[in-house]
C-alpha atoms as a PDB file:
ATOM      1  CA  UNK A   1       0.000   0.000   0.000  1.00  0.00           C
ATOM      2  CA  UNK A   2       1.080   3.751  -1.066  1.00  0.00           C
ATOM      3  CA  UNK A   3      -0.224   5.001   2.237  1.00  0.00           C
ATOM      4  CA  UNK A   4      -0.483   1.894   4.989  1.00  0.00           C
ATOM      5  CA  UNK A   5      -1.716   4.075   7.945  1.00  0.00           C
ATOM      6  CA  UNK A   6      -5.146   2.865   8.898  1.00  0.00           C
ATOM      7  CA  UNK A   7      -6.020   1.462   5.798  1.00  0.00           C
ATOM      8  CA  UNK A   8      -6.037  -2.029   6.983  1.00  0.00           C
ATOM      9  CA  UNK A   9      -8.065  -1.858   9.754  1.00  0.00           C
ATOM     10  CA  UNK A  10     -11.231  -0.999   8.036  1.00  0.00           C
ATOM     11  CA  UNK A  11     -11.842  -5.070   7.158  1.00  0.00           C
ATOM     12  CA  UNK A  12     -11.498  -6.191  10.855  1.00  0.00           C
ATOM     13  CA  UNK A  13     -13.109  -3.013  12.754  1.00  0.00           C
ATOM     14  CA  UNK A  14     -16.751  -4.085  11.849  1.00  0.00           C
ATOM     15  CA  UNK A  15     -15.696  -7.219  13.898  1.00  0.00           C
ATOM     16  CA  UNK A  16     -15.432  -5.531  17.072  1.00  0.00           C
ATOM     17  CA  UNK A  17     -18.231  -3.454  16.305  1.00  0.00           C
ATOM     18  CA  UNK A  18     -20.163  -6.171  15.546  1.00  0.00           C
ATOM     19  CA  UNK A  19     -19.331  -8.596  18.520  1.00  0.00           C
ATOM     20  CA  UNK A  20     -17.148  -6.808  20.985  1.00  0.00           C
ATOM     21  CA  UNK A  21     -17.179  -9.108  23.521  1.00  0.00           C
ATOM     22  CA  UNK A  22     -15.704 -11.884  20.886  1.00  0.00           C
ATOM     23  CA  UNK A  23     -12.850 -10.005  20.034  1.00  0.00           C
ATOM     24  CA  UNK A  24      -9.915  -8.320  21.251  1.00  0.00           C
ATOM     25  CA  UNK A  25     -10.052  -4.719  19.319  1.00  0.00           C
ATOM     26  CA  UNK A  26      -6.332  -4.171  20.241  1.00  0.00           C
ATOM     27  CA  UNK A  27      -5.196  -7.398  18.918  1.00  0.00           C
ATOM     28  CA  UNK A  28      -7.277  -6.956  15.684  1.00  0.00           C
ATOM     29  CA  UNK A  29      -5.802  -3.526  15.027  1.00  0.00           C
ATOM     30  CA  UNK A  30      -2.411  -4.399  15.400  1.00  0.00           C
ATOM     31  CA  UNK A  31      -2.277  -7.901  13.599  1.00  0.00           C
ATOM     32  CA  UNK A  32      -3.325  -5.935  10.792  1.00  0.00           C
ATOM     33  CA  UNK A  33      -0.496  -3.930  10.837  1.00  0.00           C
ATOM     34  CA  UNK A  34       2.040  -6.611  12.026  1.00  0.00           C
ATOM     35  CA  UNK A  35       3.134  -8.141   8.272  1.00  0.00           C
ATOM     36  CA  UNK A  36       4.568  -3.966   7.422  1.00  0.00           C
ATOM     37  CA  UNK A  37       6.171  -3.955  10.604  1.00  0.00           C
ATOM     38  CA  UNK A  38       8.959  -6.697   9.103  1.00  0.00           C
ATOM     39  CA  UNK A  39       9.882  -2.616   6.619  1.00  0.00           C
ATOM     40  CA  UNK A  40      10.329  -1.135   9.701  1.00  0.00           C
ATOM     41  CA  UNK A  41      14.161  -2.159  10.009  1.00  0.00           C
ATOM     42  CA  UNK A  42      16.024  -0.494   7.128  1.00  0.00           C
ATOM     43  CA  UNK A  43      18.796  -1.146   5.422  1.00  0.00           C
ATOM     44  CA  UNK A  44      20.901   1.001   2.959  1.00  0.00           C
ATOM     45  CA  UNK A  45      17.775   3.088   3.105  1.00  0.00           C
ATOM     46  CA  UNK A  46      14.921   0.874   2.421  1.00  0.00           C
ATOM     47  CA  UNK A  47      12.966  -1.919   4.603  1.00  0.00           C
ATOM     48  CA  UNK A  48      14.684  -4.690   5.528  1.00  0.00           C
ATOM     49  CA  UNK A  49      12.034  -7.189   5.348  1.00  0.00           C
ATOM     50  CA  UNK A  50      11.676  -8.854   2.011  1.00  0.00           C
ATOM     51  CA  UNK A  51       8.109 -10.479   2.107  1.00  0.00           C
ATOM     52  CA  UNK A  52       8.337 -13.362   4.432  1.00  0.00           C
ATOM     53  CA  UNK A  53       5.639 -11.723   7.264  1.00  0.00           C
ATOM     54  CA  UNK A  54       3.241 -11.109   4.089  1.00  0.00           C
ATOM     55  CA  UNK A  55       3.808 -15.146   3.553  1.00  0.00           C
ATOM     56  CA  UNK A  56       1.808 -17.945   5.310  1.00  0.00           C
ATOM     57  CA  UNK A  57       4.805 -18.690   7.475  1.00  0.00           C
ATOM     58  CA  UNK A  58       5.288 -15.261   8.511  1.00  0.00           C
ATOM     59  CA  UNK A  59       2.068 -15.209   9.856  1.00  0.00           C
ATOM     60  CA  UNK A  60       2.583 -17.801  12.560  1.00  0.00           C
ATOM     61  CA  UNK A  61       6.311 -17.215  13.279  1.00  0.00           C
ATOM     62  CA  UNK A  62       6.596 -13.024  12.829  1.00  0.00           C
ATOM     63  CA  UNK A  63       3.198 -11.665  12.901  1.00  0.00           C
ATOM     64  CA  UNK A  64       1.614 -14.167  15.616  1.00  0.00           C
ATOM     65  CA  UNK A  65       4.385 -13.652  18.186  1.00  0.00           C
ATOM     66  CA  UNK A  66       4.559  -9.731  17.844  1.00  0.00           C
ATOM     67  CA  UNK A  67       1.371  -9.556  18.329  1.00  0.00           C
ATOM     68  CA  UNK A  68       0.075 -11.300  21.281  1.00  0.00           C
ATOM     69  CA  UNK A  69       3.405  -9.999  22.410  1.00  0.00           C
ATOM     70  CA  UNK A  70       2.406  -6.908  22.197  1.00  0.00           C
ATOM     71  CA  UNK A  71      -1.348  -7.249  23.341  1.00  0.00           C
ATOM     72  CA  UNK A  72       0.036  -9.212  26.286  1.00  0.00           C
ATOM     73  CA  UNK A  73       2.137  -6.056  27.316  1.00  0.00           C
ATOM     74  CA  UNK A  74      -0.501  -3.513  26.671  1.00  0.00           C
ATOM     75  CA  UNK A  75      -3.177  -5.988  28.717  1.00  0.00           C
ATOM     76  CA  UNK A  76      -1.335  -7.018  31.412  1.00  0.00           C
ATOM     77  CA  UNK A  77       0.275  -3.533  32.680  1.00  0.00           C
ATOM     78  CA  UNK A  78      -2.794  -1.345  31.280  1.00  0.00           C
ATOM     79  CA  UNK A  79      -0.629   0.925  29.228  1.00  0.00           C
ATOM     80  CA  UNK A  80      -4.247   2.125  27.711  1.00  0.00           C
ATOM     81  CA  UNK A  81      -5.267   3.225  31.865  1.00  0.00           C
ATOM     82  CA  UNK A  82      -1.455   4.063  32.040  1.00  0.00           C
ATOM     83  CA  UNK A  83      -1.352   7.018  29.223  1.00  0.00           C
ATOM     84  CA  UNK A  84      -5.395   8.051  29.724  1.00  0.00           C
ATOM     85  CA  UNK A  85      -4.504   9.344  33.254  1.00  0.00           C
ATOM     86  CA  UNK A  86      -1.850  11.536  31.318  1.00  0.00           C
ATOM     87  CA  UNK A  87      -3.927  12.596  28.868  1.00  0.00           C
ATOM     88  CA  UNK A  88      -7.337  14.790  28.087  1.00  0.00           C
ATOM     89  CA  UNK A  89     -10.726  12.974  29.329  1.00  0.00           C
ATOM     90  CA  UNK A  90     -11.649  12.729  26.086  1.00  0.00           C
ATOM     91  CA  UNK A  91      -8.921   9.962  25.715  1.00  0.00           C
ATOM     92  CA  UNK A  92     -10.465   7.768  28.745  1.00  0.00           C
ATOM     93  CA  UNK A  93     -11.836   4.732  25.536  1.00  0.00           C
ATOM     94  CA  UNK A  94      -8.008   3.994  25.693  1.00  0.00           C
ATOM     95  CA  UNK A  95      -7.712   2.740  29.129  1.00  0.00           C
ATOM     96  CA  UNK A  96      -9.559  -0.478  28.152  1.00  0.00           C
ATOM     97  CA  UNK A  97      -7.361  -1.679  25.636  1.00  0.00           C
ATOM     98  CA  UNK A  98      -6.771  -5.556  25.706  1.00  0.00           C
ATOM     99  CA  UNK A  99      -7.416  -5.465  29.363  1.00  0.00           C
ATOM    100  CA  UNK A 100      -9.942  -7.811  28.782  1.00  0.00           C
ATOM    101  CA  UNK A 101      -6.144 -10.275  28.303  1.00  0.00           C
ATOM    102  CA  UNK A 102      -6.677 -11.385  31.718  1.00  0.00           C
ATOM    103  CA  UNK A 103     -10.161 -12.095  32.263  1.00  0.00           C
ATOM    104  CA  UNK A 104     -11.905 -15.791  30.761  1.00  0.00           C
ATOM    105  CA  UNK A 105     -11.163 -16.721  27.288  1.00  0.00           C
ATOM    106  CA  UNK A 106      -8.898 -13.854  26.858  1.00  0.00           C
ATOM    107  CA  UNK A 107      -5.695 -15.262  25.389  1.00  0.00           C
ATOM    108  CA  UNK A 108      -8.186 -16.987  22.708  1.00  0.00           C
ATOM    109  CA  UNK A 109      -9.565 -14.238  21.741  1.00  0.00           C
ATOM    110  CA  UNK A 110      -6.574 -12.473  21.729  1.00  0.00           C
ATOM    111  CA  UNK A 111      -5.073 -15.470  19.342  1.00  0.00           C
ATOM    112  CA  UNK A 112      -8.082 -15.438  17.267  1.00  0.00           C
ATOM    113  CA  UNK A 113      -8.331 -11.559  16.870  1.00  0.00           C
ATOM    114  CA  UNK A 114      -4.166 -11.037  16.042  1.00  0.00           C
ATOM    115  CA  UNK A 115      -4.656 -14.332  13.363  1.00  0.00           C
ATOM    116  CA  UNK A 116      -7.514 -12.508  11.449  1.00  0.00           C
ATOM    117  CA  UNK A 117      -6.460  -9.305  11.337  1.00  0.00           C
ATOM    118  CA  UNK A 118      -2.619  -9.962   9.980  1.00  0.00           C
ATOM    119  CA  UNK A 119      -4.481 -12.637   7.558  1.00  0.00           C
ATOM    120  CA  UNK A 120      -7.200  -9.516   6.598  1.00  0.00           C
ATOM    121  CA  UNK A 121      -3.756  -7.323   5.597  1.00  0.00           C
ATOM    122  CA  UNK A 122      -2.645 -10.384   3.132  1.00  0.00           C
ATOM    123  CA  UNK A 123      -6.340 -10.421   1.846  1.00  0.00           C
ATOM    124  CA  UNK A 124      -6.432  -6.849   1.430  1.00  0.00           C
ATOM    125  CA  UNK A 125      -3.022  -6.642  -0.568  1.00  0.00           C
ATOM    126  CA  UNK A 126      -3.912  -9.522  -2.702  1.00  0.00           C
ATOM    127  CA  UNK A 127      -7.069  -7.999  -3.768  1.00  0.00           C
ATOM    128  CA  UNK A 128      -5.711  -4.281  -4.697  1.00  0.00           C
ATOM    129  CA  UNK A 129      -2.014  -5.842  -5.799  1.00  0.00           C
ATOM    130  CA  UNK A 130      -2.726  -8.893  -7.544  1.00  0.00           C
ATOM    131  CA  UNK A 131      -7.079 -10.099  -8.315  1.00  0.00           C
ATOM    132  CA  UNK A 132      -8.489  -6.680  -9.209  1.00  0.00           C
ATOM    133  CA  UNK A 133      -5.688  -5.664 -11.822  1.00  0.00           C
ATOM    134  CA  UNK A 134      -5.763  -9.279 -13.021  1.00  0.00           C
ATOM    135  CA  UNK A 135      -9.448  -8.501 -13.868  1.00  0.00           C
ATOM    136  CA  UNK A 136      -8.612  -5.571 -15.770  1.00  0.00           C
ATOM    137  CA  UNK A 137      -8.014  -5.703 -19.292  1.00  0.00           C
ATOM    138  CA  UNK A 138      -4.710  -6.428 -20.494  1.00  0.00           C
ATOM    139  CA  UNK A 139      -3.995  -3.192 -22.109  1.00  0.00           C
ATOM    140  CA  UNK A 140      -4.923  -1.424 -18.691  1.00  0.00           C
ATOM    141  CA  UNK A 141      -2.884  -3.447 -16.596  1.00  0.00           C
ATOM    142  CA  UNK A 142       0.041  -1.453 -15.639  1.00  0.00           C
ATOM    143  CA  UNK A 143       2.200   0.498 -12.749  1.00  0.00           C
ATOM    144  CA  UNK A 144       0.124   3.716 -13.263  1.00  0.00           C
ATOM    145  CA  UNK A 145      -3.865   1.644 -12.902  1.00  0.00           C
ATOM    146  CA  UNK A 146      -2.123  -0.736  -9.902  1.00  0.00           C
ATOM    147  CA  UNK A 147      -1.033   2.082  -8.172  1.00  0.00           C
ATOM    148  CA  UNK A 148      -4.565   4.054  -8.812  1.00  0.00           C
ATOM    149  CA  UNK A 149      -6.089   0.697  -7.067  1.00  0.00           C
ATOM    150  CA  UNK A 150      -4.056   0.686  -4.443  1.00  0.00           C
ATOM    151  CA  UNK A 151      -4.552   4.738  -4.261  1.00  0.00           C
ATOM    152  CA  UNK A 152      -8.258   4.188  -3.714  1.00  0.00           C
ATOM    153  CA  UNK A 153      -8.142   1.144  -1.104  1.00  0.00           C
ATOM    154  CA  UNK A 154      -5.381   3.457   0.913  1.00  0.00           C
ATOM    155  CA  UNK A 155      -7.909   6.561   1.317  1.00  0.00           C
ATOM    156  CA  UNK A 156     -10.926   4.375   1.127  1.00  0.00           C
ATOM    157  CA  UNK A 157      -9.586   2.069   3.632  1.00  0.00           C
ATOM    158  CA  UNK A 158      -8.625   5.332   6.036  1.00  0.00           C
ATOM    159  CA  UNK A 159     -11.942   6.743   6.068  1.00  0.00           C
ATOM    160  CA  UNK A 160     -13.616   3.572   6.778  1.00  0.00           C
ATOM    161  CA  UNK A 161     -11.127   3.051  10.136  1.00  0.00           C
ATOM    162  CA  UNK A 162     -11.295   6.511  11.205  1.00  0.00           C
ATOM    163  CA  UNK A 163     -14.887   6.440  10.962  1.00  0.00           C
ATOM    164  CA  UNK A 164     -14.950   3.106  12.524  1.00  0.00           C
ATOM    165  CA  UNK A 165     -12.539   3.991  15.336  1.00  0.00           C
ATOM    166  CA  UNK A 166     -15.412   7.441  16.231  1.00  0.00           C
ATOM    167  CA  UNK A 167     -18.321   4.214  16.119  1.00  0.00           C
ATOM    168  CA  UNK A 168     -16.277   2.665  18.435  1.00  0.00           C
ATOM    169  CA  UNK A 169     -14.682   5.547  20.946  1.00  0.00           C
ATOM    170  CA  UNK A 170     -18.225   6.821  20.993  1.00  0.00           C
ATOM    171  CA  UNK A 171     -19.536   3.418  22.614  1.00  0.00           C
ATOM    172  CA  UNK A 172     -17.208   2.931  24.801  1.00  0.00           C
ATOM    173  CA  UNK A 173     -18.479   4.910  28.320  1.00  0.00           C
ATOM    174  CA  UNK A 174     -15.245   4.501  30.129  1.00  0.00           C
ATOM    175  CA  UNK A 175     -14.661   6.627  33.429  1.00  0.00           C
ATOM    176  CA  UNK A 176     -11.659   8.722  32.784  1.00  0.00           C
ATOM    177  CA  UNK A 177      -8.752   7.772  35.169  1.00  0.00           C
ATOM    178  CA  UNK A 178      -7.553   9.771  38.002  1.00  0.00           C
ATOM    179  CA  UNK A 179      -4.876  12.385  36.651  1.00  0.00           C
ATOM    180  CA  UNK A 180      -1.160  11.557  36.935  1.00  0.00           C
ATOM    181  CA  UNK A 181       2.263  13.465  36.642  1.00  0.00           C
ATOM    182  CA  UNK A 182       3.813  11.981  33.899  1.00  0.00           C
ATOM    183  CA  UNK A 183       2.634  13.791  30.593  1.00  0.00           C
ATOM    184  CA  UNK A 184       6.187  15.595  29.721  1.00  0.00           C
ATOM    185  CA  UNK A 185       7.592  12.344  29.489  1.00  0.00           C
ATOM    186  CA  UNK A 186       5.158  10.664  27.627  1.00  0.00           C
ATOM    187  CA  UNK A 187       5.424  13.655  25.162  1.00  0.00           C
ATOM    188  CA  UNK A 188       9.277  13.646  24.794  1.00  0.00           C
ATOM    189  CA  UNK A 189       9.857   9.715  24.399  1.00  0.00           C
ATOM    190  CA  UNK A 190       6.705   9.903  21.400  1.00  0.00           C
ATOM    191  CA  UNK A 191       8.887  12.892  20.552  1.00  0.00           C
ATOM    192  CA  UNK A 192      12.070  11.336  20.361  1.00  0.00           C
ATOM    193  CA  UNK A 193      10.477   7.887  18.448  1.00  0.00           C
ATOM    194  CA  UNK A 194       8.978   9.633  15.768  1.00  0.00           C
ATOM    195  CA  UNK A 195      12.856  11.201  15.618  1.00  0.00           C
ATOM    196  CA  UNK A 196      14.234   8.277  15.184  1.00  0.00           C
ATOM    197  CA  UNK A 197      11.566   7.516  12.107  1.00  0.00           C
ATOM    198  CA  UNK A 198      12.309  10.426  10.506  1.00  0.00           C
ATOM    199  CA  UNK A 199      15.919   9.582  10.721  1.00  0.00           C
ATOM    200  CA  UNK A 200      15.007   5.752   9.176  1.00  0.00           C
ATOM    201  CA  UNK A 201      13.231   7.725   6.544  1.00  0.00           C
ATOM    202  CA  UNK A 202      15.671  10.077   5.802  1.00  0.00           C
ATOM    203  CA  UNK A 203      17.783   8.080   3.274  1.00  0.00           C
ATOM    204  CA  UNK A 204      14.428   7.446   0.963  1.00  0.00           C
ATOM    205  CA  UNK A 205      13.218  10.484   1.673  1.00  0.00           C
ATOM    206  CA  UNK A 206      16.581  12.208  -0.126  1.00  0.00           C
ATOM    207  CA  UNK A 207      16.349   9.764  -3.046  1.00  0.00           C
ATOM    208  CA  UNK A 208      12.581   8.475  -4.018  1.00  0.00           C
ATOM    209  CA  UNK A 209      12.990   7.691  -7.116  1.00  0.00           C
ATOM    210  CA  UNK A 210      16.259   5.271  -6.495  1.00  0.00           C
ATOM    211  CA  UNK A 211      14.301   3.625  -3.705  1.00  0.00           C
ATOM    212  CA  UNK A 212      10.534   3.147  -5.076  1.00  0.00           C
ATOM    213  CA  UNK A 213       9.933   3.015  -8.777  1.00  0.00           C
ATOM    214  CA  UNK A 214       5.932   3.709  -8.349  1.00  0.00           C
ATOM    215  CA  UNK A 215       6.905   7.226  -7.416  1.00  0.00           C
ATOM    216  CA  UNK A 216       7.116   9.252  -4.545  1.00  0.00           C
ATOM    217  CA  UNK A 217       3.955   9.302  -3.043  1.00  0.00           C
ATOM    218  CA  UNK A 218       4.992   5.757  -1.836  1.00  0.00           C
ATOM    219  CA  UNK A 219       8.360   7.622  -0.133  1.00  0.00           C
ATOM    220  CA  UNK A 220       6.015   9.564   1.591  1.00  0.00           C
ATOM    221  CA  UNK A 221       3.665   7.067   2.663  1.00  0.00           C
ATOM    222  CA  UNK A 222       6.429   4.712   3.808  1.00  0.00           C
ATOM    223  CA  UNK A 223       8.025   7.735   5.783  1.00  0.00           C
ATOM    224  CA  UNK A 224       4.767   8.385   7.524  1.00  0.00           C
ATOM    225  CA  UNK A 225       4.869   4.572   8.472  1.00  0.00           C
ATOM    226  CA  UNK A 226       8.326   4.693  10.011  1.00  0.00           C
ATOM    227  CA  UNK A 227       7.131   7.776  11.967  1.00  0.00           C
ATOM    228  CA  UNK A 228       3.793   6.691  13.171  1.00  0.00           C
ATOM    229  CA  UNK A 229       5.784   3.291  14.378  1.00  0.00           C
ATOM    230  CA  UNK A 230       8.513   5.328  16.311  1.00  0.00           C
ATOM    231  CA  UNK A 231       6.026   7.452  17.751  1.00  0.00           C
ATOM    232  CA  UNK A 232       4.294   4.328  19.063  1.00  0.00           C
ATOM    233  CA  UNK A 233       7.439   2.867  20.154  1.00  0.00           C
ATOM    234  CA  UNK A 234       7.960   5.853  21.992  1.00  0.00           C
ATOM    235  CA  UNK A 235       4.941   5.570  23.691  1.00  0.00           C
ATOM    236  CA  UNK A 236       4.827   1.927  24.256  1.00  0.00           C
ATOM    237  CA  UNK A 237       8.525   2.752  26.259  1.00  0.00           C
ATOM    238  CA  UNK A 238       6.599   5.369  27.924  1.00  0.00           C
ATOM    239  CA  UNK A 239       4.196   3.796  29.339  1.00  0.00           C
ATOM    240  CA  UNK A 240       5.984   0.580  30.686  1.00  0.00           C
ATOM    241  CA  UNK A 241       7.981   3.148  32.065  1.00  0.00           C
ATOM    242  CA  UNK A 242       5.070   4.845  34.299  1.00  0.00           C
ATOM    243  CA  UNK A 243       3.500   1.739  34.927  1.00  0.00           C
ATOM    244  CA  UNK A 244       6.746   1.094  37.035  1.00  0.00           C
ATOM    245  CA  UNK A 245       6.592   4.302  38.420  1.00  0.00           C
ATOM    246  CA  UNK A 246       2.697   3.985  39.656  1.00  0.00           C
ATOM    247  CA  UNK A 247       3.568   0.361  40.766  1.00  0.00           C
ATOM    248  CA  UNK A 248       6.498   1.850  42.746  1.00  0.00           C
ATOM    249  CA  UNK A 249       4.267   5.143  43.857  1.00  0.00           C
ATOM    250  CA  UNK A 250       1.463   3.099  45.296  1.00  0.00           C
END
């Protein structure tokens, strides 16, 4: 995809929408993402990864483990409670995420949810990269109509999550968490993770056309990847980080 951010969520949203208490929303959103997170290491200026995530093996023994990894993390320390209580009220939706790890059923559904959604992104890129300009006819069936496809699942895609993410912040009636010091360093390590993706970027950014051969707008969407991942690096070090500090506080 030109522009991955958010795109592949919109086929697994409606899932939690439709059945929250089936699925783990945190596990769906980032499987999703997991088989782009193998670009995330670059090398001579490009990602590092070389398909094997976006591969049936990948799924079990890259996109699997990071995941529930990650959900695991997130569930079991309540980074979501941890960062609400340094953020605006408005934020309180995020201090349930994958809490519901430790109650019945929930490493299941966690397993279930972080399956389908990295197995939605491989559905989702073989429908814009390969079956819909296969369907095409032949004399339309270049880098210029691919790209257009995969153009139009990017924004369509984006719309559908954000709008899906509102649906879903907008039932969710969670009591904002009591206010703690901590917000300054939440900002600087997002701050200083969305440095470092600029600075992975930095090499494609300089040279686009050496690096991607559909054009720049994919430099610019993979850029925006590397920075939105840093920034939630950032954060995910931030908030392991305060969850020490209330554990060692209370």
């Amino acid at each position: 995809m030109p522009l991955p951010l958010f795109a592949h969520q919109a086929p697994v949203l409606p899932l939690k929408l439709w059945r929250p208490a089936a699925w783990n929303g945190t596990a769906l959103v980032l499987g999703s993402i997991a088989p782009d997170l193998e670009h995330v290491p670059v090398q001579d200026g490009v990602g590092a990864g070389r398909g094997f995530a976006h591969g049936l093996a990948g799924q079990i023994l890259f996109c699997l483990p990071l995941t529930l990894s990650l959900v695991l993390l997130i569930g079991h320390l309540r980074l979501g409670e941890v960062l609400a209580a340094r953020l605006p009220p408005r934020c309180a939706w995020l201090s349930g995420a994958a809490t519901d790890v430790s109650l019945s059923g929930g490493l299941e559904r966690a397993f279930k949810s972080a399956l389908v959604g990295s197995l939605s992104h491989l559905a989702l890129d073989g429908l814009t990269h390969s079956l819909l300009p296969a369907l095409l006819p032949a004399r339309l069936f270049h880098v210029v109509t691919s790209t257009l496809l995969q153009l139009v699942a990017s924004g369509g895609g984006a719309l559908i999550t954000l709008w899906l993410l509102y649906r879903i912040a907008g039932t969710t009636h969670a009591t904002p968490p009591t206010s703690r010091p901590g917000f300054w360093v939440l900002l600087l390590l997002a701050l200083v993770g969305g440095a470092l993706g600029v600075k992975l970027a930095w090499p494609a950014l300089r040279h686009p056309d050496y690096y991607f051969d559909a054009g720049r707008l994919y430099v610019l969407g993979y850029a925006a990847f590397l920075v939105a991942s840093g920034l939630a690096a950032g954060l995910l070090v931030a908030g392991v980080s305060l969850a020490a500090w209330d554990k060692r506080s209370r």
